[in-house]
C-alpha atoms as a PDB file:
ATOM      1  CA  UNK A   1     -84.764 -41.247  24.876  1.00  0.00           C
ATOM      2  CA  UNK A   2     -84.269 -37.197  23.702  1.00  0.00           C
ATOM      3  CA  UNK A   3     -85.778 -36.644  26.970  1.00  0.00           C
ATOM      4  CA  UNK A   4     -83.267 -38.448  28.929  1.00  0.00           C
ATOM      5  CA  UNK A   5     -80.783 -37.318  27.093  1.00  0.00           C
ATOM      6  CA  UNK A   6     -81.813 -33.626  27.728  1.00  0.00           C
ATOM      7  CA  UNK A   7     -82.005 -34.711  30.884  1.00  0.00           C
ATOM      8  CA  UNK A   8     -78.298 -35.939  31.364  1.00  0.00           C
ATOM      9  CA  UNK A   9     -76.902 -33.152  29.059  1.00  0.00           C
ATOM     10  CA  UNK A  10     -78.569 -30.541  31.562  1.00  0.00           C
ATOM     11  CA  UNK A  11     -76.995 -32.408  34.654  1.00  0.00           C
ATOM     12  CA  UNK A  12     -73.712 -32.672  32.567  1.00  0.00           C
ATOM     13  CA  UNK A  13     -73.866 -29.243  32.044  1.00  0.00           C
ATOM     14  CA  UNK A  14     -74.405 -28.095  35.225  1.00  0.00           C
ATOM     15  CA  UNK A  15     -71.706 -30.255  37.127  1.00  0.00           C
ATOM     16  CA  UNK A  16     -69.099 -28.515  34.559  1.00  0.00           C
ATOM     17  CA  UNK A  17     -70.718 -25.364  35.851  1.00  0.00           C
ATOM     18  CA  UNK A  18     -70.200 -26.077  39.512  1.00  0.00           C
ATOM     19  CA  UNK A  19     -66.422 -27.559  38.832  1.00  0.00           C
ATOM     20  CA  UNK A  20     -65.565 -24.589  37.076  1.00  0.00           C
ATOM     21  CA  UNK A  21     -66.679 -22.242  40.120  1.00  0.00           C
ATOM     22  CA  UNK A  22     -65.403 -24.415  42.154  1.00  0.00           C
ATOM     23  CA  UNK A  23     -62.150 -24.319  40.331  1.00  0.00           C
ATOM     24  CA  UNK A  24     -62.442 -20.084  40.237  1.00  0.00           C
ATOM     25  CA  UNK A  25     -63.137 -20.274  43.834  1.00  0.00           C
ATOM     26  CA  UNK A  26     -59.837 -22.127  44.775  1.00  0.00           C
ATOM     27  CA  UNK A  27     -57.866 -19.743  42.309  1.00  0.00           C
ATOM     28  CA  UNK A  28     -58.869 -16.675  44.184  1.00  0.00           C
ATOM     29  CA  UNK A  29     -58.402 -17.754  48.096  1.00  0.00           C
ATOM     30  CA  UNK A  30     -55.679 -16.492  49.832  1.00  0.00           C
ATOM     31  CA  UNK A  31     -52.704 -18.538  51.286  1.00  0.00           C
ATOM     32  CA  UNK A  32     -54.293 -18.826  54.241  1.00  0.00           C
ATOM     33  CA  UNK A  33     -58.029 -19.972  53.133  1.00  0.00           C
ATOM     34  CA  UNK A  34     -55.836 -22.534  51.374  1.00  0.00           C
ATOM     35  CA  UNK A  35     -53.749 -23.934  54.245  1.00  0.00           C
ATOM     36  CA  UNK A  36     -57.045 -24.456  56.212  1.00  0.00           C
ATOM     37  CA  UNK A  37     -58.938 -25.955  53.549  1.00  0.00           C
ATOM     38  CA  UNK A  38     -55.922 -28.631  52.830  1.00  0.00           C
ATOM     39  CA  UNK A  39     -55.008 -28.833  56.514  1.00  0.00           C
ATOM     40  CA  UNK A  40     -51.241 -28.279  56.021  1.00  0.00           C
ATOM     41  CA  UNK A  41     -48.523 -25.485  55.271  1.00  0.00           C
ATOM     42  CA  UNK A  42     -45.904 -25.757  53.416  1.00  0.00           C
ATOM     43  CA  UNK A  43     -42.387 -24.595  54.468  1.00  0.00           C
ATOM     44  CA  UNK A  44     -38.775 -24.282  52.710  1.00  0.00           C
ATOM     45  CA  UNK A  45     -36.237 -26.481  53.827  1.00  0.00           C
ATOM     46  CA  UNK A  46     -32.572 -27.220  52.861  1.00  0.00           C
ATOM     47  CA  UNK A  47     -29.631 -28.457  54.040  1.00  0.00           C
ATOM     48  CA  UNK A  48     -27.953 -25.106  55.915  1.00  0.00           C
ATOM     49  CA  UNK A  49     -26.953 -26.404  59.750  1.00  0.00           C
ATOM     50  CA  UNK A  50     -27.926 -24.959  62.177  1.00  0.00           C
ATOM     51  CA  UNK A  51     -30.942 -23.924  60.697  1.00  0.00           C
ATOM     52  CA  UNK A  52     -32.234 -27.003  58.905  1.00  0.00           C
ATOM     53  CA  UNK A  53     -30.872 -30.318  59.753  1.00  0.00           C
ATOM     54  CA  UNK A  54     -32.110 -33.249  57.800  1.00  0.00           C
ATOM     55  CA  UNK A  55     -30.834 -36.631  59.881  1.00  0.00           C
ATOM     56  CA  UNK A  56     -30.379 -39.216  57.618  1.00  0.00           C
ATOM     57  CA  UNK A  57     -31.494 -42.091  59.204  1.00  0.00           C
ATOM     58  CA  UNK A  58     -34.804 -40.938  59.714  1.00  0.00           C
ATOM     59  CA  UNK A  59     -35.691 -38.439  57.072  1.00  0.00           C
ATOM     60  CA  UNK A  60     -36.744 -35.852  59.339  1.00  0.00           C
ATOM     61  CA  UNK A  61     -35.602 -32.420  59.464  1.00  0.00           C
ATOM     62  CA  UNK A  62     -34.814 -30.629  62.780  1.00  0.00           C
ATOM     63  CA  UNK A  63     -32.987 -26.939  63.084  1.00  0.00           C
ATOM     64  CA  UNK A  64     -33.479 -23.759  64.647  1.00  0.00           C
ATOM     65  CA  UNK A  65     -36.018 -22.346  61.513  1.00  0.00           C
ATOM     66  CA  UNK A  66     -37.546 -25.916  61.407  1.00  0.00           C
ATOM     67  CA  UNK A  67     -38.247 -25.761  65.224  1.00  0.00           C
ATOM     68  CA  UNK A  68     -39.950 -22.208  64.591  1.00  0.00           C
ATOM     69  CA  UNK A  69     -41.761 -23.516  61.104  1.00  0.00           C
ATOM     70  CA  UNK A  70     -42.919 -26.367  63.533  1.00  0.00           C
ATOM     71  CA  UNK A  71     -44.380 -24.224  66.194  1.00  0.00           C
ATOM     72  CA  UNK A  72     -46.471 -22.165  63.320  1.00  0.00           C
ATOM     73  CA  UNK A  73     -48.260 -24.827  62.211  1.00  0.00           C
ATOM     74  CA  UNK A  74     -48.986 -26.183  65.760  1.00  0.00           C
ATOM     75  CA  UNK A  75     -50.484 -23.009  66.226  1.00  0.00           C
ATOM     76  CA  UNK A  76     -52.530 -22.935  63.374  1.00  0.00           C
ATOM     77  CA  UNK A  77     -53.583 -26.477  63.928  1.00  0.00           C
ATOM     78  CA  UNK A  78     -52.499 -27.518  60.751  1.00  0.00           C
ATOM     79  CA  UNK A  79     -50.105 -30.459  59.431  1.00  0.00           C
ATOM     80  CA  UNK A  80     -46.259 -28.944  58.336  1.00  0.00           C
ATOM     81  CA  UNK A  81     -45.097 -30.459  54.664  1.00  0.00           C
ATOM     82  CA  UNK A  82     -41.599 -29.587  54.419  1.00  0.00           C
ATOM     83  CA  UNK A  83     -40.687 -28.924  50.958  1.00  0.00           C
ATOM     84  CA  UNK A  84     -36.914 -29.384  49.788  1.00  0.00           C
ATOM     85  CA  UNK A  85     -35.877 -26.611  47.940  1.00  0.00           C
ATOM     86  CA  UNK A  86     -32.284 -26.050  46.417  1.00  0.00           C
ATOM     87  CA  UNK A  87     -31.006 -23.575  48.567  1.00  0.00           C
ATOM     88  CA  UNK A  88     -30.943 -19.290  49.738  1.00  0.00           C
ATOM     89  CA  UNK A  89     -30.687 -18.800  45.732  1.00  0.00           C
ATOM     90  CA  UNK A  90     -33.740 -20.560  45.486  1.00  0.00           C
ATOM     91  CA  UNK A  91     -36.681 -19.124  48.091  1.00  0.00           C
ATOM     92  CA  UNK A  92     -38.294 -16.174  46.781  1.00  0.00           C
ATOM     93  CA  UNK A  93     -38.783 -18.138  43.609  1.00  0.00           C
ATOM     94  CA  UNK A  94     -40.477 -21.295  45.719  1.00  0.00           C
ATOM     95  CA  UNK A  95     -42.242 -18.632  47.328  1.00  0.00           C
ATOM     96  CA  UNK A  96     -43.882 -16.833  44.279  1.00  0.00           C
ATOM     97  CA  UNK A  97     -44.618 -19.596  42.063  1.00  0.00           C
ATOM     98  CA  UNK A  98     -46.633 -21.090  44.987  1.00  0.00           C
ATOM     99  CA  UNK A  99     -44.174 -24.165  45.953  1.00  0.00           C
ATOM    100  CA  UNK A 100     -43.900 -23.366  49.354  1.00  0.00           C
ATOM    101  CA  UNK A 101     -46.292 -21.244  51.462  1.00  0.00           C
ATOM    102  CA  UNK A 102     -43.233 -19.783  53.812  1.00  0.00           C
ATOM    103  CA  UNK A 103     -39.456 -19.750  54.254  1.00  0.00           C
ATOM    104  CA  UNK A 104     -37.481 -18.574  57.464  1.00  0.00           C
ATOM    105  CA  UNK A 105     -34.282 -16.879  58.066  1.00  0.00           C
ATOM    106  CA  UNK A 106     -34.632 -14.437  55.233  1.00  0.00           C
ATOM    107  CA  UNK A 107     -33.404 -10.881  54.911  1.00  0.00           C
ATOM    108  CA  UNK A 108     -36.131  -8.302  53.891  1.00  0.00           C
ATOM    109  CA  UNK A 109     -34.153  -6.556  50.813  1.00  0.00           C
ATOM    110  CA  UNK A 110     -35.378  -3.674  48.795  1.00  0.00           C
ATOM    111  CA  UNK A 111     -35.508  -6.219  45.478  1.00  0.00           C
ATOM    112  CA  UNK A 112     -36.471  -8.980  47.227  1.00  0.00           C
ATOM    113  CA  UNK A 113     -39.262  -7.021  48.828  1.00  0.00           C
ATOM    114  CA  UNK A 114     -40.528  -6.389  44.727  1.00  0.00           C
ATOM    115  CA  UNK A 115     -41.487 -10.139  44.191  1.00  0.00           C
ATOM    116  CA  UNK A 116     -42.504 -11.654  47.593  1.00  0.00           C
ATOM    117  CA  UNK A 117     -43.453  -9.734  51.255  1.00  0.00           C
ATOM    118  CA  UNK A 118     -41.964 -10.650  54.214  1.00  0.00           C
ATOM    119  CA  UNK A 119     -43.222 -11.159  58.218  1.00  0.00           C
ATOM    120  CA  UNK A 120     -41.638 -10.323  61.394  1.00  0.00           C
ATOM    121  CA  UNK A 121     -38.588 -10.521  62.517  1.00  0.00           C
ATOM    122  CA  UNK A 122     -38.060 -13.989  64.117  1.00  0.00           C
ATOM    123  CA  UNK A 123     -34.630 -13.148  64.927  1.00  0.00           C
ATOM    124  CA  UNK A 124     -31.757 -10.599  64.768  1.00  0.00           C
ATOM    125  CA  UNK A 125     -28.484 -12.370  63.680  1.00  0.00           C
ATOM    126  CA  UNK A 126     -25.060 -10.362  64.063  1.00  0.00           C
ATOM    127  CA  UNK A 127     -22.072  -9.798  62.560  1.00  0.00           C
ATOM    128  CA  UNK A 128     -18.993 -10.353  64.432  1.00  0.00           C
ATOM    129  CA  UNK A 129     -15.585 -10.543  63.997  1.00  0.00           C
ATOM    130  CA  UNK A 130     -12.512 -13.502  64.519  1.00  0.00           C
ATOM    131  CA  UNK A 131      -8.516 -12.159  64.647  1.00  0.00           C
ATOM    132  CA  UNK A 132      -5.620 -13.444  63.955  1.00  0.00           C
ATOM    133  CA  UNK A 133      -3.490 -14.470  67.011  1.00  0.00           C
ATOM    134  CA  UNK A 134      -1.711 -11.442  66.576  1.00  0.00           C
ATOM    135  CA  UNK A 135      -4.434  -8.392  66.038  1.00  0.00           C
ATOM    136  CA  UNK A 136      -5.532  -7.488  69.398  1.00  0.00           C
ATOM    137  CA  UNK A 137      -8.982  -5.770  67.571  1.00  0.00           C
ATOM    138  CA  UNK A 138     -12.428  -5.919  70.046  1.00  0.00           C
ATOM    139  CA  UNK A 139     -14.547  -3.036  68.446  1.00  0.00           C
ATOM    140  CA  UNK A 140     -15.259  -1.551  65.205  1.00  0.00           C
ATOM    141  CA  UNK A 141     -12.822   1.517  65.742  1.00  0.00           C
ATOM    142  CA  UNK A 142      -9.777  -0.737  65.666  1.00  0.00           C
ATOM    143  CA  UNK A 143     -10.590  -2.401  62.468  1.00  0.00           C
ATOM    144  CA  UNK A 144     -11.514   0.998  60.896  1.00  0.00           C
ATOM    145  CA  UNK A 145      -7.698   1.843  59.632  1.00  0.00           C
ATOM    146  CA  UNK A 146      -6.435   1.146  56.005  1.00  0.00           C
ATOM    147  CA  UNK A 147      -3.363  -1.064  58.160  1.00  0.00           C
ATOM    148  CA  UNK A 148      -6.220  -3.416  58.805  1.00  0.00           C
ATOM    149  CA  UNK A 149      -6.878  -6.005  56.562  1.00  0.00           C
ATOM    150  CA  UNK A 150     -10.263  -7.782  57.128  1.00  0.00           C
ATOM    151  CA  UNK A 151     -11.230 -10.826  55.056  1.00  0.00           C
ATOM    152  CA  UNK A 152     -14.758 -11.115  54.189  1.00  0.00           C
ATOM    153  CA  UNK A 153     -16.843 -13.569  51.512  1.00  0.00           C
ATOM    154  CA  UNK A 154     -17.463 -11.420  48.292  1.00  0.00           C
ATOM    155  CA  UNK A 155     -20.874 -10.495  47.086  1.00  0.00           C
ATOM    156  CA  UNK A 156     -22.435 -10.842  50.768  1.00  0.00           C
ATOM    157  CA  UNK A 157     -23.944  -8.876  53.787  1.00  0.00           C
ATOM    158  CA  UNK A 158     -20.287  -8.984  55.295  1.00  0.00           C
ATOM    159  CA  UNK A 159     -18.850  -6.599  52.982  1.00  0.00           C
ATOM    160  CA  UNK A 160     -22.239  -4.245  53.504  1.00  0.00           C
ATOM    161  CA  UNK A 161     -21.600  -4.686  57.715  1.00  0.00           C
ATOM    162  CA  UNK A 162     -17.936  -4.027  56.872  1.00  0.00           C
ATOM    163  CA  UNK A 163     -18.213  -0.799  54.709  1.00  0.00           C
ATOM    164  CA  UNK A 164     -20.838   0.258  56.966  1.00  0.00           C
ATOM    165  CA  UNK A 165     -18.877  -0.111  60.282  1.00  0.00           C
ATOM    166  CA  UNK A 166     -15.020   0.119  59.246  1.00  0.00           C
ATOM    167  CA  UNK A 167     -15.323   1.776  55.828  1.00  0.00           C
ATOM    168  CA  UNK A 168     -11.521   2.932  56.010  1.00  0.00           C
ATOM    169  CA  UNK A 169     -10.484  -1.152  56.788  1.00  0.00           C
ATOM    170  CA  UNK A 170      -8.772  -3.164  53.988  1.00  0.00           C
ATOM    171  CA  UNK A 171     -11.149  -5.552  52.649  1.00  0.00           C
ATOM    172  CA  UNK A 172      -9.106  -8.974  51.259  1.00  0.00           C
ATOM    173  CA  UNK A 173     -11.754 -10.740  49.478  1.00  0.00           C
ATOM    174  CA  UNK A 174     -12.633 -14.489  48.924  1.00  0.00           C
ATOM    175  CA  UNK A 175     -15.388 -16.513  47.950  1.00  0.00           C
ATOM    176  CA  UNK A 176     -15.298 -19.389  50.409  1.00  0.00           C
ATOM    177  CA  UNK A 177     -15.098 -19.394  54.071  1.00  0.00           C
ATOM    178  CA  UNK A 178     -12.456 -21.973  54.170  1.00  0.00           C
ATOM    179  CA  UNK A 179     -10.278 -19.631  51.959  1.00  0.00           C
ATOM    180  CA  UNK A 180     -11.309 -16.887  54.738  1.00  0.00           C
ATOM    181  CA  UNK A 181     -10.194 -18.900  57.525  1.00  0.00           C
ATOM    182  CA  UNK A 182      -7.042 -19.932  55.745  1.00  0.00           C
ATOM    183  CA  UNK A 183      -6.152 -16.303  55.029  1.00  0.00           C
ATOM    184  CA  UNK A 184      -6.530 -14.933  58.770  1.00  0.00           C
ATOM    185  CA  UNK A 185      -4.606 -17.829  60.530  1.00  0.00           C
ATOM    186  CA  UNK A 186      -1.713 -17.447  58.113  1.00  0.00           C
ATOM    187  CA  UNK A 187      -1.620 -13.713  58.885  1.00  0.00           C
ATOM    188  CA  UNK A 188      -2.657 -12.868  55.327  1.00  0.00           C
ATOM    189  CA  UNK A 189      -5.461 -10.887  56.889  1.00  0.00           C
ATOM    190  CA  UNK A 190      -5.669  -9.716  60.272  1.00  0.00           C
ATOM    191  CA  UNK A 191      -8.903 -10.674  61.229  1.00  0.00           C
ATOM    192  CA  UNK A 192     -12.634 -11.712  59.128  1.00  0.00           C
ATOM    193  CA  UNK A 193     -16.212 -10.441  59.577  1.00  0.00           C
ATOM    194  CA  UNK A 194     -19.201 -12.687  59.248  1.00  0.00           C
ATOM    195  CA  UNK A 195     -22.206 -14.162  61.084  1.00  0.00           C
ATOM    196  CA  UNK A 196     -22.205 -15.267  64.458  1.00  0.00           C
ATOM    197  CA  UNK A 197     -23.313 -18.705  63.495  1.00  0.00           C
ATOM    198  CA  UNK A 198     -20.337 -18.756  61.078  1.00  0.00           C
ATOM    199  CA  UNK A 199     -17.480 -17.264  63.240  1.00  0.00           C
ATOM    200  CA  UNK A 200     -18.250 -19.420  65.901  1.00  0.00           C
ATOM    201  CA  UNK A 201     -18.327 -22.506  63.958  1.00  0.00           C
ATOM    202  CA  UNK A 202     -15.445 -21.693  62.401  1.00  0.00           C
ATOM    203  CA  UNK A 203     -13.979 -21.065  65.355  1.00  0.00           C
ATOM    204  CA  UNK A 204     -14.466 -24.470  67.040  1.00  0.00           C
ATOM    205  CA  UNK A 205     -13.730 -25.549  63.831  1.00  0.00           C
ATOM    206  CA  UNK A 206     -10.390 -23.870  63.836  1.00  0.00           C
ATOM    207  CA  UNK A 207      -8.672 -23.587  67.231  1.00  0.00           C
ATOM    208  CA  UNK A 208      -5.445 -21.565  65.889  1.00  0.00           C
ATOM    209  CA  UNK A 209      -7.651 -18.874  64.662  1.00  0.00           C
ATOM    210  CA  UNK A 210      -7.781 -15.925  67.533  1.00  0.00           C
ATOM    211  CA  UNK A 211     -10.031 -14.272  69.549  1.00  0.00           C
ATOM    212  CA  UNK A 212     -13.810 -13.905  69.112  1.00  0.00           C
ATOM    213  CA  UNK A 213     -15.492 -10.728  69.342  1.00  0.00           C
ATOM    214  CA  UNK A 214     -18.870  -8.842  69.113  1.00  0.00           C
ATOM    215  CA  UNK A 215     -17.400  -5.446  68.417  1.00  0.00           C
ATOM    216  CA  UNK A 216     -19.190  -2.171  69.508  1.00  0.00           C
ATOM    217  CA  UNK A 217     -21.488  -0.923  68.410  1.00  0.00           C
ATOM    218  CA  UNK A 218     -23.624  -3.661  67.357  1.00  0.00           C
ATOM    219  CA  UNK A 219     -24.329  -4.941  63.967  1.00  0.00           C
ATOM    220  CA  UNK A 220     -27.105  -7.021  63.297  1.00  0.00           C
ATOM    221  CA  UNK A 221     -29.434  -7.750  60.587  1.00  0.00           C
ATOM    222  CA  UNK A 222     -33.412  -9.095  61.280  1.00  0.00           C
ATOM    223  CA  UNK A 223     -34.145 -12.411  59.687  1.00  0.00           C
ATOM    224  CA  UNK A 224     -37.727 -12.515  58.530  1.00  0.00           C
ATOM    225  CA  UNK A 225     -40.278 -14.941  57.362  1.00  0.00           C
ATOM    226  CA  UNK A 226     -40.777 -14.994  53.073  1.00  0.00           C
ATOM    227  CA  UNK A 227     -44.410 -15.318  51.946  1.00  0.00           C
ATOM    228  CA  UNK A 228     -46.105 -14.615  49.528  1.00  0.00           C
ATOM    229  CA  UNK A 229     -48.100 -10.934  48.220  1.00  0.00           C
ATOM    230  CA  UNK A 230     -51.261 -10.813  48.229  1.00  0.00           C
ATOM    231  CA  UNK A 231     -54.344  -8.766  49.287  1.00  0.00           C
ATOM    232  CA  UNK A 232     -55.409 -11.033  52.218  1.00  0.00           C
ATOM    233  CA  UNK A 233     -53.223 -10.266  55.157  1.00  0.00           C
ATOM    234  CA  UNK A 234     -54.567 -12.987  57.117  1.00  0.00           C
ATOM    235  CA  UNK A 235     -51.277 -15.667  56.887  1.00  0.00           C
ATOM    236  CA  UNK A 236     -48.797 -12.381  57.535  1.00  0.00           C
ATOM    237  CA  UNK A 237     -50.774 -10.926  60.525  1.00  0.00           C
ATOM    238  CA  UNK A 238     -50.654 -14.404  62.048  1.00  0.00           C
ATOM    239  CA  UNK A 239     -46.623 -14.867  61.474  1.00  0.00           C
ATOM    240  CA  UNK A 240     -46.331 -10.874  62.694  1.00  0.00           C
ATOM    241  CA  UNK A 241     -47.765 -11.844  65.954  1.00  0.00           C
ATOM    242  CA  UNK A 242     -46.379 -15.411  66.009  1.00  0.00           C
ATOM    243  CA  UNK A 243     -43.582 -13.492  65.878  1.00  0.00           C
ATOM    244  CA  UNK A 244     -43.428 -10.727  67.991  1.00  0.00           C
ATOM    245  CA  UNK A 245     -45.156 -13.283  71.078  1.00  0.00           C
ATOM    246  CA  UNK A 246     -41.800 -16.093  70.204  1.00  0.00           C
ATOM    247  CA  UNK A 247     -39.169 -13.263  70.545  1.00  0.00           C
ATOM    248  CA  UNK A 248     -40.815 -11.224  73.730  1.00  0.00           C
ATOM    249  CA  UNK A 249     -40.957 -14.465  75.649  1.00  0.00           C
ATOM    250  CA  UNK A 250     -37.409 -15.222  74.259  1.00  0.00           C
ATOM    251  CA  UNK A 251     -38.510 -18.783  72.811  1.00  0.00           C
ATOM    252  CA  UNK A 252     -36.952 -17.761  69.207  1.00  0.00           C
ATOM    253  CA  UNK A 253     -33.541 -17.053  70.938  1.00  0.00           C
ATOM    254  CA  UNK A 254     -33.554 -20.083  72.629  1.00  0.00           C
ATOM    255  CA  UNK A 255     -34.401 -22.439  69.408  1.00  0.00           C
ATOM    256  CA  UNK A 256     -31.223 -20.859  68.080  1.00  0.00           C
ATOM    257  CA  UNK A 257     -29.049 -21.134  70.785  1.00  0.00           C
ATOM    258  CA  UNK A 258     -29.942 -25.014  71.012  1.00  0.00           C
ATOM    259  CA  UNK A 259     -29.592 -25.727  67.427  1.00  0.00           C
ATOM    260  CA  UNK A 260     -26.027 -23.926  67.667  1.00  0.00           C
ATOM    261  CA  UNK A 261     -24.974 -26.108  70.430  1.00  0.00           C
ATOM    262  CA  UNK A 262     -27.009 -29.349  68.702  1.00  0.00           C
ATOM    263  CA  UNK A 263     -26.139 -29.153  65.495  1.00  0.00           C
ATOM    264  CA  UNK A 264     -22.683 -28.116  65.307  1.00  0.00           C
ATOM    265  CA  UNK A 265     -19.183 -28.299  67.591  1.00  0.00           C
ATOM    266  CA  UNK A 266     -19.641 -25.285  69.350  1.00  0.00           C
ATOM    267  CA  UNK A 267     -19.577 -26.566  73.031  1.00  0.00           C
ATOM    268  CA  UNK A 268     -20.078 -22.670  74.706  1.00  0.00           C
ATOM    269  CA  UNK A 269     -22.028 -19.727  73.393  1.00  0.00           C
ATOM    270  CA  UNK A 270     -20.685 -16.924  75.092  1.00  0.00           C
ATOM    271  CA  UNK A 271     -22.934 -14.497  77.017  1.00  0.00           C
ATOM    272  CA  UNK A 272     -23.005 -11.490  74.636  1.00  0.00           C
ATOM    273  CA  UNK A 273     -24.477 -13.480  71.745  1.00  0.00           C
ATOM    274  CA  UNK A 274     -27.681 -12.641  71.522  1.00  0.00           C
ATOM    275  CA  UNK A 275     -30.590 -13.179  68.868  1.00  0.00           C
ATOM    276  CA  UNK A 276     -32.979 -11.172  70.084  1.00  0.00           C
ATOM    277  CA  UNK A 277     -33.521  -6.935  69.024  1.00  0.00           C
END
């Protein structure tokens, strides 16, 4: 009986020893050893339209980032989990505590760029600019006068495109779009700066708002995959590439375009919006 019991302590013993490495082993691989070992990659996902759309009859997502996030993990021959998250606010901490493996439609920041890395770009997005029926502005020079009142959502990359590109303009500041809109078709403010994807939304939206414009020269901003940093560069060569291949053969502009005209009431995208560099 001792000897059987040595026996059975020793083979105790040593499958404790072979969890535990095994347990070490999974600790240490990279992002990407992971996603091929499990067979799936996990991806950031809220409800933002155009980008994510979840239709509720179905459960499943569908969006311009989701359409990208899709492709990845058909490339990489792996399964896509799409993990709800609570919003922008949200993704660099689902990225660095390991929740998610990637997010989409990020903006590579200095401080950002301190707790996660980034891959790409997927896509450029611009800032553009919507009038009042009454301000006749088309490029940057015109709204660059302190006359010119532009309305733009405080605490965003719309005052940083502003000041950068009409520093002398009048910024009238809000914190919601709809306050923004409100403000230029009353003639409170002459015209707003914002996305593309939010002007013309809010211009379908809003048919007594004025003209559209992408005012010279161009402003636009890269949006980049989020993911995580770490030695192996594996998982961010891959999206680099998957990236630069989507946007030379134009398939990244045209999953926006589609989700634009999909997923909200724009019925036209004019021919100088572009996504691409």
């Amino acid at each position: 009986m001792k000897h059987l019991a040595g026996k059975l302590a020793m083979i105790l013993a040593a499958v404790m020893l072979i969890a535990g490495a095994s347990s070490v082993s999974h600790a240490q691989e990279s992002t990407w050893e992971r996603i091929k070992r499990e067979g799936e990659v996990k991806f950031a996902v809220f409800s933002y339209a155009p980008y994510f759309v979840k239709d509720k009859s179905t459960n499943e997502w569908g969006g311009a980032l989701v359409e990208m996030a899709k492709d990845v993990a058909k490339e990489m021959k792996v399964k896509l989990n799409m993990v709800e998250v609570g919003g922008w606010s949200e993704l660099v901490l689902s990225i660095a505590s390991g929740k998610v493996d990637f997010a989409a439609g990020m903006q590579a920041t200095p401080v950002r760029a301190t707790a996660i890395d980034f891959a790409g770009p997927i896509y450029w997005i611009e800032w553009v600019t919507v009038n009042n029926p009454k301000f006749k502005g088309k490029n940057w020079s015109d709204y660059n006068d302190p006359s010119v009142k532009v309305a733009v959502m405080t605490g965003t990359s719309d005052q940083l495109l502003l000041e950068k590109w009409a520093p002398k303009a009048t910024q009238v500041q809000f914190k919601e779009l709809s306050q923004i809109i409100l403000a230029v078709s009353s003639g409170r403010a002459d015209a707003f700066t914002t996305t593309v994807l939010s002007s013309m939304i809010a211009k379908e939206k809003n048919p007594g708002l004025g003209t559209f414009n992408n005012p010279k020269p161009r402003a636009a901003l890269p949006g980049y995959f989020g993911i995580r940093s770490e030695q192996d560069p594996a998982f961010k060569n891959f999206l680099n590439w998957w990236a630069e291949w989507n946007n030379l053969l134009g398939h990244n502009e045209r999953r926006m375009k589609e989700a634009m005209l999909k997923y909200s009431d724009i019925k036209e995208i004019p021919d100088t919006v572009s996504f691409a560099p």
